[in-house]
N, C-alpha and C. Protein backbone atom coordinates (compact mmCIF):
# COMPACT_ATOMS: atom_id res chain seq x y z
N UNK A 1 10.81 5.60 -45.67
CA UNK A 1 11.42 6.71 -44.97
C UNK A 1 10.79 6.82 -43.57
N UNK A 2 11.55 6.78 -42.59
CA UNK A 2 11.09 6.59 -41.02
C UNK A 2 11.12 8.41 -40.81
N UNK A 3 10.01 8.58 -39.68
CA UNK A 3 9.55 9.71 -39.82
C UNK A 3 9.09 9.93 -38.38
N UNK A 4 9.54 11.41 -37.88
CA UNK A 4 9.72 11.10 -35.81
C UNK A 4 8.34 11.29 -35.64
N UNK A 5 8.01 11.12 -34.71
CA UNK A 5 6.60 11.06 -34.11
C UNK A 5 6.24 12.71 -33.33
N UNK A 6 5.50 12.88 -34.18
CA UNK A 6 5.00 14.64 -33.25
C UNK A 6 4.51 14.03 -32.41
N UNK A 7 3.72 13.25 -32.47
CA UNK A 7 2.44 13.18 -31.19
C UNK A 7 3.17 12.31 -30.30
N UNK A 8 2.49 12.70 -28.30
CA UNK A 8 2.86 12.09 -28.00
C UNK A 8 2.58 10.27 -27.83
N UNK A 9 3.24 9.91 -26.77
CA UNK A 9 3.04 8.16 -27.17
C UNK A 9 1.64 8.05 -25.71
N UNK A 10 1.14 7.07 -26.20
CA UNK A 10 0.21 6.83 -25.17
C UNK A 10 0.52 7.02 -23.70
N UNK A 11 1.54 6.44 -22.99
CA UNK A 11 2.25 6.53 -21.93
C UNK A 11 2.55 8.13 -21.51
N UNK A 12 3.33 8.82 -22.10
CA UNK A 12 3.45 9.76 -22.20
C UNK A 12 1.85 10.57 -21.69
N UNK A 13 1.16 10.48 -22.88
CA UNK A 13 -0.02 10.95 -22.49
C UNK A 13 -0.93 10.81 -21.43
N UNK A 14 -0.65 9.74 -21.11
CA UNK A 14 -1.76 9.54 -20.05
C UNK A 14 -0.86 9.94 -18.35
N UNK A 15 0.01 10.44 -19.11
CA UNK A 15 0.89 11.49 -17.51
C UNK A 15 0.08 13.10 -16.69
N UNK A 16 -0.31 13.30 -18.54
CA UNK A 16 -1.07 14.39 -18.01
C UNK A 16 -2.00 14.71 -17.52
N UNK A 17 -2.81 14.20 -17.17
CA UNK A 17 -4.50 14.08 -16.18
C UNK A 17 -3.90 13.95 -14.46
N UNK A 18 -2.76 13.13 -14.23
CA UNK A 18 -2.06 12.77 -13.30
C UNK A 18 -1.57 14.00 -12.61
N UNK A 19 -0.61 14.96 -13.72
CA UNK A 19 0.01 15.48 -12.97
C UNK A 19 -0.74 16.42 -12.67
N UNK A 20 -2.06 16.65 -13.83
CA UNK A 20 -3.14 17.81 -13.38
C UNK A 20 -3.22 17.92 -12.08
N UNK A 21 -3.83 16.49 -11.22
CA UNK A 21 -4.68 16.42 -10.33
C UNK A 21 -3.55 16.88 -9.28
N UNK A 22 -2.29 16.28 -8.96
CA UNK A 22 -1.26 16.71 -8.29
C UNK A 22 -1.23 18.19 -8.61
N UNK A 23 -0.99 18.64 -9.23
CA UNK A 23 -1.25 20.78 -9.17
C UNK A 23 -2.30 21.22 -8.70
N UNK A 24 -3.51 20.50 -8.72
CA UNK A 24 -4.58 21.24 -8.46
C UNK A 24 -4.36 21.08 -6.70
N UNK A 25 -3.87 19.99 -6.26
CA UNK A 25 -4.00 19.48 -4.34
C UNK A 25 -2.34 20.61 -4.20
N UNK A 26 -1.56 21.04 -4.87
CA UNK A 26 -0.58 21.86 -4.88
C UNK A 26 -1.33 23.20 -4.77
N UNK A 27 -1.65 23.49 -5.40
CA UNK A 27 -2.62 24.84 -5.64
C UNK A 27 -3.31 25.07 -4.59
N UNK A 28 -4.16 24.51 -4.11
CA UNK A 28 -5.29 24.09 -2.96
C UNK A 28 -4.18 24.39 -1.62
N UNK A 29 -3.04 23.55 -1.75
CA UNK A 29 -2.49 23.48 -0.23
C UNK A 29 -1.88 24.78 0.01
N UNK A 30 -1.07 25.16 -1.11
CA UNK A 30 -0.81 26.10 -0.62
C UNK A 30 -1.40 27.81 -0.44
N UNK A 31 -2.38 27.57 -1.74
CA UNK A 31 -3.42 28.90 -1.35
C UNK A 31 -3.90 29.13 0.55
N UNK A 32 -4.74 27.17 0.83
CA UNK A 32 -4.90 27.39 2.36
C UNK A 32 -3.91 28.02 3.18
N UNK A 33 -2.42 27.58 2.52
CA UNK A 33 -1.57 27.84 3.73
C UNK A 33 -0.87 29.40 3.61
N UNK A 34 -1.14 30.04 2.74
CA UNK A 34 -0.81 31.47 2.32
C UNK A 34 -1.90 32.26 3.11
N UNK A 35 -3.23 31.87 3.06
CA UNK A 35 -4.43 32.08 3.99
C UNK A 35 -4.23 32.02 5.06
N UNK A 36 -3.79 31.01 5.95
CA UNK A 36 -3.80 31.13 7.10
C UNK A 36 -2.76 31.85 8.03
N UNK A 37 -1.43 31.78 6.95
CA UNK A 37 -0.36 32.71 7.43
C UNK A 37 -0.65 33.72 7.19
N UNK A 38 -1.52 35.00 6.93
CA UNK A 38 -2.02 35.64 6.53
C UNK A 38 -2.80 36.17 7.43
N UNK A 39 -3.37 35.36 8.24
CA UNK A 39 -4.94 35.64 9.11
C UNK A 39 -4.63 35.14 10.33
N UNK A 40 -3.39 34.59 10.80
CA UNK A 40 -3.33 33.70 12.43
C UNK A 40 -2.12 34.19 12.70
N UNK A 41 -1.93 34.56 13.71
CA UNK A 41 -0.49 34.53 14.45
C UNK A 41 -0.29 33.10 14.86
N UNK A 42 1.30 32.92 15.00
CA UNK A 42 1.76 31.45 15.34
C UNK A 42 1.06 30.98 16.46
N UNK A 43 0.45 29.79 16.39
CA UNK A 43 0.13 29.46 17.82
C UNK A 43 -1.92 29.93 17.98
N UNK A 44 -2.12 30.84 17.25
CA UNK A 44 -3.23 31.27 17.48
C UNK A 44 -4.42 30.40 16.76
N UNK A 45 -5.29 30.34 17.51
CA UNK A 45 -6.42 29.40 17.16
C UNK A 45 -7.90 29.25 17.48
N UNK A 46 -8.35 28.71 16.19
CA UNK A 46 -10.80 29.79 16.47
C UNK A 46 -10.83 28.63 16.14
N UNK A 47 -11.63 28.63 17.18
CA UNK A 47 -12.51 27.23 17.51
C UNK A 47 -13.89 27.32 16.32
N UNK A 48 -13.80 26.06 15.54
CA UNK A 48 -15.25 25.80 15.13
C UNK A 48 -16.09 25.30 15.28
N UNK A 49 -16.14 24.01 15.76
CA UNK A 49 -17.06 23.18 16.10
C UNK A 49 -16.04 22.59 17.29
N UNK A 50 -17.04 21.90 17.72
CA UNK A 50 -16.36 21.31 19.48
C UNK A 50 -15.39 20.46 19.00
N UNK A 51 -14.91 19.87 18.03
CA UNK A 51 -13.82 18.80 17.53
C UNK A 51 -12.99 19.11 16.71
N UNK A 52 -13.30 20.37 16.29
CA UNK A 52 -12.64 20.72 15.17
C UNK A 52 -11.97 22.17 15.45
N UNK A 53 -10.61 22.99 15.43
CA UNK A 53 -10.00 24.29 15.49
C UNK A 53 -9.16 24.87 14.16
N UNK A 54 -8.98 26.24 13.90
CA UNK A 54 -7.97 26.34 13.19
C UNK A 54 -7.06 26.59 13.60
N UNK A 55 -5.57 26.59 13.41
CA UNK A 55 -4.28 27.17 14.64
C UNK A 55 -3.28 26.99 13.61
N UNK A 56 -3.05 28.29 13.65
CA UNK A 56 -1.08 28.33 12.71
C UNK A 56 -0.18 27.58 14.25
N UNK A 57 0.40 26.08 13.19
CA UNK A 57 1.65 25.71 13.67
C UNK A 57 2.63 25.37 12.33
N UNK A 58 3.46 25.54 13.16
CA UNK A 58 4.87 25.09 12.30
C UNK A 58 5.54 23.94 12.83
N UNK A 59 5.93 22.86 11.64
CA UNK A 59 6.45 21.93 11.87
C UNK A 59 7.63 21.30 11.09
N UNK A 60 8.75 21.37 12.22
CA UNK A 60 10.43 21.33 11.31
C UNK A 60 10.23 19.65 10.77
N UNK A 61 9.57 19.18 11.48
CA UNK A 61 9.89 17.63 11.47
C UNK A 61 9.19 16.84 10.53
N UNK A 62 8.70 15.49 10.06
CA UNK A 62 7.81 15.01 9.74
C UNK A 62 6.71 14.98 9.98
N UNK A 63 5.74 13.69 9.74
CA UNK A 63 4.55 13.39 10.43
C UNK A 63 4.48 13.12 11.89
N UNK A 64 3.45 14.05 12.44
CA UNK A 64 3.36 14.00 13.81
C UNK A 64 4.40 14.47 14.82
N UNK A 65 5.01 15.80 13.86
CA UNK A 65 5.98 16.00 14.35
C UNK A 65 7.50 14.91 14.71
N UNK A 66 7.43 14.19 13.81
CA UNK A 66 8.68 13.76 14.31
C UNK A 66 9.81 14.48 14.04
N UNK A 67 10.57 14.42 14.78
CA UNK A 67 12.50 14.98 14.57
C UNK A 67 12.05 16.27 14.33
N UNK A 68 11.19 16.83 14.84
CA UNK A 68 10.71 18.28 14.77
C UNK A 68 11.79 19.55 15.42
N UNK A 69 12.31 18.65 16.42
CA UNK A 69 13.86 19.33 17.38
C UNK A 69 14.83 18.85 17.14
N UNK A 70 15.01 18.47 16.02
CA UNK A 70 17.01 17.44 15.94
C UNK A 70 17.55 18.63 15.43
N UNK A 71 17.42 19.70 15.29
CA UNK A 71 18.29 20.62 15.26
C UNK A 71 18.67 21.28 13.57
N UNK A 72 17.98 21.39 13.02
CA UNK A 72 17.62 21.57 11.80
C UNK A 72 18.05 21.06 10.34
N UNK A 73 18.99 20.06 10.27
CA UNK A 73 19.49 18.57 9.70
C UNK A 73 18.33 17.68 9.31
N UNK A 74 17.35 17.93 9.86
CA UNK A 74 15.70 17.46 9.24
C UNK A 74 15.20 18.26 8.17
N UNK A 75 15.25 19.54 8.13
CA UNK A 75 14.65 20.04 7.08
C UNK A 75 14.96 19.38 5.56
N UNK A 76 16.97 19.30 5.40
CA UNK A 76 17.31 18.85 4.40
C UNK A 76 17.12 18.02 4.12
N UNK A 77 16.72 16.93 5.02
CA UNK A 77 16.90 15.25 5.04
C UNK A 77 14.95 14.87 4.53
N UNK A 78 14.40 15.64 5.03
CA UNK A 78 13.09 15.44 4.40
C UNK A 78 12.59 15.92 3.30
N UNK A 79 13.53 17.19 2.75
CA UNK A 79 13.15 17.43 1.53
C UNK A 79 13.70 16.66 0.19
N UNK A 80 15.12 16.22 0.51
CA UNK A 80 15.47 15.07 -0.03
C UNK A 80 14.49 14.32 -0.15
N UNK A 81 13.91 13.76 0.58
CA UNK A 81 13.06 12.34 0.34
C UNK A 81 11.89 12.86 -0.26
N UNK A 82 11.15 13.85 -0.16
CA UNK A 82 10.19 14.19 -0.49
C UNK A 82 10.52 14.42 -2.17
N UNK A 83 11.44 15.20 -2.67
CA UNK A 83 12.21 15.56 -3.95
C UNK A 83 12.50 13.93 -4.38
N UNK A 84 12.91 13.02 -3.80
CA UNK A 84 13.40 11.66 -4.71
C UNK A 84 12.15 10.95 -4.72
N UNK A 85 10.73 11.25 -3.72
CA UNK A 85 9.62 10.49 -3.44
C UNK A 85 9.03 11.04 -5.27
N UNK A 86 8.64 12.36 -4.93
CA UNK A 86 7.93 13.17 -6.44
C UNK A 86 8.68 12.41 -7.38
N UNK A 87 10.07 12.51 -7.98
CA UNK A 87 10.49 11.75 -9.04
C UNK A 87 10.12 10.24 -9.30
N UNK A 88 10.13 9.74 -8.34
CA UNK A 88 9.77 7.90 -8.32
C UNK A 88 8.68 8.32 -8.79
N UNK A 89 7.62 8.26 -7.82
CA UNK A 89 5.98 8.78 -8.17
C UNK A 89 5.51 9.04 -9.76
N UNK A 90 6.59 10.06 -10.62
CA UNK A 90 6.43 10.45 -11.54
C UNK A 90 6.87 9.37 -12.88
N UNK A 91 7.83 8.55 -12.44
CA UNK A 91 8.18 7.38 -12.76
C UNK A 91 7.05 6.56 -13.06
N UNK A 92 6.35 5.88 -11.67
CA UNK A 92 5.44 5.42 -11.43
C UNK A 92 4.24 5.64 -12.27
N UNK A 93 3.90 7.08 -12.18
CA UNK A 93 2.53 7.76 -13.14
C UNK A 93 2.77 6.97 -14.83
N UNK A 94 4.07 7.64 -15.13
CA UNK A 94 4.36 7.32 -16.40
C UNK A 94 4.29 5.54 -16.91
N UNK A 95 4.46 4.91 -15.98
CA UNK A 95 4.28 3.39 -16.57
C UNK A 95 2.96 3.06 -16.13
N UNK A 96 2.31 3.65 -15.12
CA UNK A 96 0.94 2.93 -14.84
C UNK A 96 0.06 4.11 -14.53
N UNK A 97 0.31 4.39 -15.48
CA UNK A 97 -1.28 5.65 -15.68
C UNK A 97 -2.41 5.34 -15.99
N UNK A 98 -2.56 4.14 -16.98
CA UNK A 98 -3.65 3.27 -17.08
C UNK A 98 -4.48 2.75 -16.10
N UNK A 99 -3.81 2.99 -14.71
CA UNK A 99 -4.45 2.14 -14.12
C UNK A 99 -5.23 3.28 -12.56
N UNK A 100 -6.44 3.39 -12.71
CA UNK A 100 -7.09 4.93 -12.50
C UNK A 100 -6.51 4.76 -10.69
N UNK A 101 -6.94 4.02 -10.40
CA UNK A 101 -6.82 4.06 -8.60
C UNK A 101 -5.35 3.88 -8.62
N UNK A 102 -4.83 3.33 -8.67
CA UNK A 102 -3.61 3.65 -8.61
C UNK A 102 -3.07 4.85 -9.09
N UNK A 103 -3.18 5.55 -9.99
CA UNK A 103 -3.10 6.70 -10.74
C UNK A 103 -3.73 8.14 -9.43
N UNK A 104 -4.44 7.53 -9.11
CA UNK A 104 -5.40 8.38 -8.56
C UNK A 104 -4.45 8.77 -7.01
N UNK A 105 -4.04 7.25 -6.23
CA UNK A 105 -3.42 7.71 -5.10
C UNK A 105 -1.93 8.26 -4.96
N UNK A 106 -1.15 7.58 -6.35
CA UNK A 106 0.22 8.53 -6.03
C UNK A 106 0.03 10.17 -6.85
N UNK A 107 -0.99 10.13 -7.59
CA UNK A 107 -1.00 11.64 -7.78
C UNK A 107 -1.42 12.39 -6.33
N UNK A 108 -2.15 12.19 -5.67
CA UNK A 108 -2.76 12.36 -4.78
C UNK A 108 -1.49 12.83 -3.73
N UNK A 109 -0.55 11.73 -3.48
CA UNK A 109 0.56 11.50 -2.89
C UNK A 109 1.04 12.44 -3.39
N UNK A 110 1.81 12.44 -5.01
CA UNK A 110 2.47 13.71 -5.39
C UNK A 110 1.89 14.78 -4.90
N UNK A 111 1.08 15.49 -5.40
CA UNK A 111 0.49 17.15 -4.47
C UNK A 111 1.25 17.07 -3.27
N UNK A 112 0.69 16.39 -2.41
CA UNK A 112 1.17 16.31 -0.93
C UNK A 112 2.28 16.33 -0.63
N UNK A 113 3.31 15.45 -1.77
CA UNK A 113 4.82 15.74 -1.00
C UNK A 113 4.74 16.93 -1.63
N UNK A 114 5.00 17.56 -2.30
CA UNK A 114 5.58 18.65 -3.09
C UNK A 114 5.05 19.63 -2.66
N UNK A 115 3.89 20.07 -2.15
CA UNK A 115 3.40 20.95 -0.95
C UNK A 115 3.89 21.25 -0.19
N UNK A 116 4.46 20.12 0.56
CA UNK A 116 5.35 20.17 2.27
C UNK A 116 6.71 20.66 1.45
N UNK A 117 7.23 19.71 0.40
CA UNK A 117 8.51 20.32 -0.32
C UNK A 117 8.74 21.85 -0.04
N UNK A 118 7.72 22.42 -1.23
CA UNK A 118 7.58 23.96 -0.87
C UNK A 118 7.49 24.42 0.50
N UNK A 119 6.94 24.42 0.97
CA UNK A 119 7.25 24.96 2.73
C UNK A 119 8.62 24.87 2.89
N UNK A 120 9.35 23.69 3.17
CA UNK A 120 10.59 23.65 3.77
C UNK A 120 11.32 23.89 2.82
N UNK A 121 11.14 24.68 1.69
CA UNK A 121 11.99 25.61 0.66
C UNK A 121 11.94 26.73 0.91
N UNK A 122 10.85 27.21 1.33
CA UNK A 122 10.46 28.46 1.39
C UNK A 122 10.28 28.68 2.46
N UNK A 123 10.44 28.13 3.70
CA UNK A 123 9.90 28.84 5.01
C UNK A 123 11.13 27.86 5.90
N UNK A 124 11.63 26.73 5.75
CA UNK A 124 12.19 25.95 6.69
C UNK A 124 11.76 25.12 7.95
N UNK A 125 10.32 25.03 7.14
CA UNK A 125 8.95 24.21 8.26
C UNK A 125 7.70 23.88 7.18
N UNK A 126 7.05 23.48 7.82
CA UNK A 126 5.77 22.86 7.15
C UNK A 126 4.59 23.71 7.83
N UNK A 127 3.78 24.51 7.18
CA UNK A 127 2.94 25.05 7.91
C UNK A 127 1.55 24.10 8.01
N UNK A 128 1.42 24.03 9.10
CA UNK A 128 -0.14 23.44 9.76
C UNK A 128 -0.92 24.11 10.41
N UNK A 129 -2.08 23.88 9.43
CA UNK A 129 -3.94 24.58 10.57
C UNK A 129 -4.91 23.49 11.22
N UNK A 130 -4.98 22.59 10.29
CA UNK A 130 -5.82 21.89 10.89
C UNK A 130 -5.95 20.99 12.18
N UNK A 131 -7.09 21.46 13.07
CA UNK A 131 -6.75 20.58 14.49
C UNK A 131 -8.05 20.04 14.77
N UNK A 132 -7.91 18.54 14.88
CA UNK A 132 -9.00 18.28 14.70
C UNK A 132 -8.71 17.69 16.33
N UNK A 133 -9.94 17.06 17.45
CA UNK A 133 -9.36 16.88 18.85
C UNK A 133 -10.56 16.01 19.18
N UNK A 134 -10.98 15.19 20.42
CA UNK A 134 -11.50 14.69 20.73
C UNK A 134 -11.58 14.60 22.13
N UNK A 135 -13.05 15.11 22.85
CA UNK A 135 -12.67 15.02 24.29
C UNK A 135 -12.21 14.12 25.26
N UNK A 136 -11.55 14.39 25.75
CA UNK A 136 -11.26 12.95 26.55
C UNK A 136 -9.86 12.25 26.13
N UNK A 137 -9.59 12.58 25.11
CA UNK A 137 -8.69 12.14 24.18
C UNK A 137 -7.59 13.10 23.77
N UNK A 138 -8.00 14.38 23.84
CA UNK A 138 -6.52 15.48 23.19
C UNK A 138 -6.91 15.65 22.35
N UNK A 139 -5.84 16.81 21.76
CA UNK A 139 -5.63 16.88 20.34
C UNK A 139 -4.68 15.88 19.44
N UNK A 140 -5.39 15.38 18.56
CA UNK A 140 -4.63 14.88 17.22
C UNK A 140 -3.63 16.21 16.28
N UNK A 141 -2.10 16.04 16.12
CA UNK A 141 -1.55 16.66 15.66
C UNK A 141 -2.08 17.37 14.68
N UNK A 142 -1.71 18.86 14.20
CA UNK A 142 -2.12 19.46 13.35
C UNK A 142 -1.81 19.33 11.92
N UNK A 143 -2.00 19.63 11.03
CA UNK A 143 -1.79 18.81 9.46
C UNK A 143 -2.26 19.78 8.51
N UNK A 144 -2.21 19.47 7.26
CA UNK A 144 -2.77 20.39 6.18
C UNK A 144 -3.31 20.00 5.01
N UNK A 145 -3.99 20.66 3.76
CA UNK A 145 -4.24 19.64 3.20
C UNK A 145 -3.45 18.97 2.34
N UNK A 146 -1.90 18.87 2.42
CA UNK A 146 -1.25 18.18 1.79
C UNK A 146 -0.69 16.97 2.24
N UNK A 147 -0.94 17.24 3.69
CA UNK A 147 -0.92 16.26 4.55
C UNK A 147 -2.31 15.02 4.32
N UNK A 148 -3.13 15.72 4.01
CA UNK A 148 -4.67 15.34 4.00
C UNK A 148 -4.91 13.76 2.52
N UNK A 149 -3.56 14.89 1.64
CA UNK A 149 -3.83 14.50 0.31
C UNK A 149 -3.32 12.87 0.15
N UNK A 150 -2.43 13.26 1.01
CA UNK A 150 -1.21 12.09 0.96
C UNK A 150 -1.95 11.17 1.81
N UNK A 151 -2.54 11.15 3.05
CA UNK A 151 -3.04 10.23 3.65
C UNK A 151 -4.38 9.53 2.73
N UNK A 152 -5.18 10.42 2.10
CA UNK A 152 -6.11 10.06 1.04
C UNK A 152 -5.34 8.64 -0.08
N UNK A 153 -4.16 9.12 -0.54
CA UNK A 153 -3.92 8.65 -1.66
C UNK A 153 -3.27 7.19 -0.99
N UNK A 154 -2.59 7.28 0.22
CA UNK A 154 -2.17 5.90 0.90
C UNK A 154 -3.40 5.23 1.15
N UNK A 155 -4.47 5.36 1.44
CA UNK A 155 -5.94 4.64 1.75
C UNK A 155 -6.32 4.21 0.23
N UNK A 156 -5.99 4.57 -0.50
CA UNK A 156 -6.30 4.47 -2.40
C UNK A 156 -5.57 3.12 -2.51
N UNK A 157 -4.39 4.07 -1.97
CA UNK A 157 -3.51 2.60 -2.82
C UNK A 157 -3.20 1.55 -2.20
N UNK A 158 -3.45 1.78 -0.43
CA UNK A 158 -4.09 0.04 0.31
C UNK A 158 -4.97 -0.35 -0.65
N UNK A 159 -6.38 -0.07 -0.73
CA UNK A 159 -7.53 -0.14 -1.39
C UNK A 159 -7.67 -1.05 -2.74
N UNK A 160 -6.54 -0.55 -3.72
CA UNK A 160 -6.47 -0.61 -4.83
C UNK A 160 -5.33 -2.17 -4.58
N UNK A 161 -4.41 -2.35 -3.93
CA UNK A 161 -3.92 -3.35 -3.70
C UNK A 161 -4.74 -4.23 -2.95
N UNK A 162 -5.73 -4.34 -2.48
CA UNK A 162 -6.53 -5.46 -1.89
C UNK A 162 -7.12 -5.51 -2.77
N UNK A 163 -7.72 -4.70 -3.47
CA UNK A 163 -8.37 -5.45 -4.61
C UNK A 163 -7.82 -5.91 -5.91
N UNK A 164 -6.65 -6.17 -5.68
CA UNK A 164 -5.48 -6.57 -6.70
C UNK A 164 -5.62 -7.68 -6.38
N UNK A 165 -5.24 -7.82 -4.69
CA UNK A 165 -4.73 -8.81 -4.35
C UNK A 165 -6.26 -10.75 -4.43
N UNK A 166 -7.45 -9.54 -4.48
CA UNK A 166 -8.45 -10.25 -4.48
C UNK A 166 -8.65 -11.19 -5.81
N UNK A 167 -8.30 -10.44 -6.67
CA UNK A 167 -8.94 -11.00 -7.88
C UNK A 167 -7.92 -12.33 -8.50
C-alpha cells in the first residue's frame, strides 16, 4: 500500500534556510528605508565621516540611476524583471540548495530584488541613503542595503564560479 509523504523531500527542505536569509536582507532593507524616510527630507543629507553621507534619494530607474527619466514606463518594466528575477532565483534555490555559496549569493540576490520590488510597489521609486564619495572623484551613486545585498551575492557567485571553474 503506497502511502503520501508528510515530510518534506530533501530539496524542498533545503529551500528553507535560503529563503530565511532572503527575509532577513528584506527585513533589514526595508526597516533602514522606513528609517530614513522617517528622519530625512528628500534630498537632505549628515555627513559622517569625510567619505561617507546619509541622504534620502529616490530613484525611478535602475542601477545608477539608469532610465531614472523615461517617463515612468520604467517602474513597470523593472518590477517585472525583478518579480520574474525572484521566481527564477527561487527555482534556482530549490535545485541547488546543496550547494552553500551558491545558495548563499542568489539568496542574497533574492532579498535585494524583492526589496527594490517593494519600493516600486509601494512608493513608485526605490528609496536610497547611502552615499559613499571620494575626494577628487565625486560622489558614487546612492544605494541601499538591498542594493548592497545584491552586489554582495554577484561577488559570491563570480567567486563560487571560479572556483568551479578551477577544480
Amino acid at each position: 500500500m503506497a502511502t503520501k509523504k508528510i515530510f518534506p523531500t530533501k530539496s524542498s527542505s533545503s529551500l528553507t534556510p535560503w529563503l530565511g536569509i532572503a527575509a532577513i536582507v528584506i527585513l533589514f532593507d526595508q526597516l533602514s528605508k522606513i528609517t530614513i524616510t522617517k528622519t530625512f527630507q528628500l534630498g537632505e543629507e549628515k555627513i559622517i565621516t569625510s567619505f561617507f553621507n546619509l541622504v534620502l534619494a529616490y530613484n525611478k530607474g535602475a542601477a545608477f540611476s539608469f532610465l531614472s527619466n523615461a517617463g515612468g514606463w520604467q517602474r513597470h518594466f523593472f518590477t517585472a524583471i525583478g518579480i520574474g528575477a525572484a521566481i527564477y532565483i527561487v527555482i534556482l534555490l530549490k535545485k541547488h540548495g546543496g550547494q552553500r555559496m551558491f545558495a548563499w549569493a542568489l539568496a542574497l540576490i533574492l532579498g535585494g530584488a524583492v526589496g527594490n520590488v517593494i519600493d516600486r510597489l509601494l512608493y513608485g521609486h526605490v528609496v536610497d541613503f547611502l552615499d559613499f564619495h571620494w575626494s577628487g572623484f565625486g560622489h558614487f551613486p546612492a544605494f541601499n542595503l538591498a542594493d548592497s545585498a545584491i552586489c554582495i551575492g554577484a561577488a559570491l557567485f563570480i567567486l563560487d564560479e571560479l572556483r568551479r571553474v578551477n577544480r
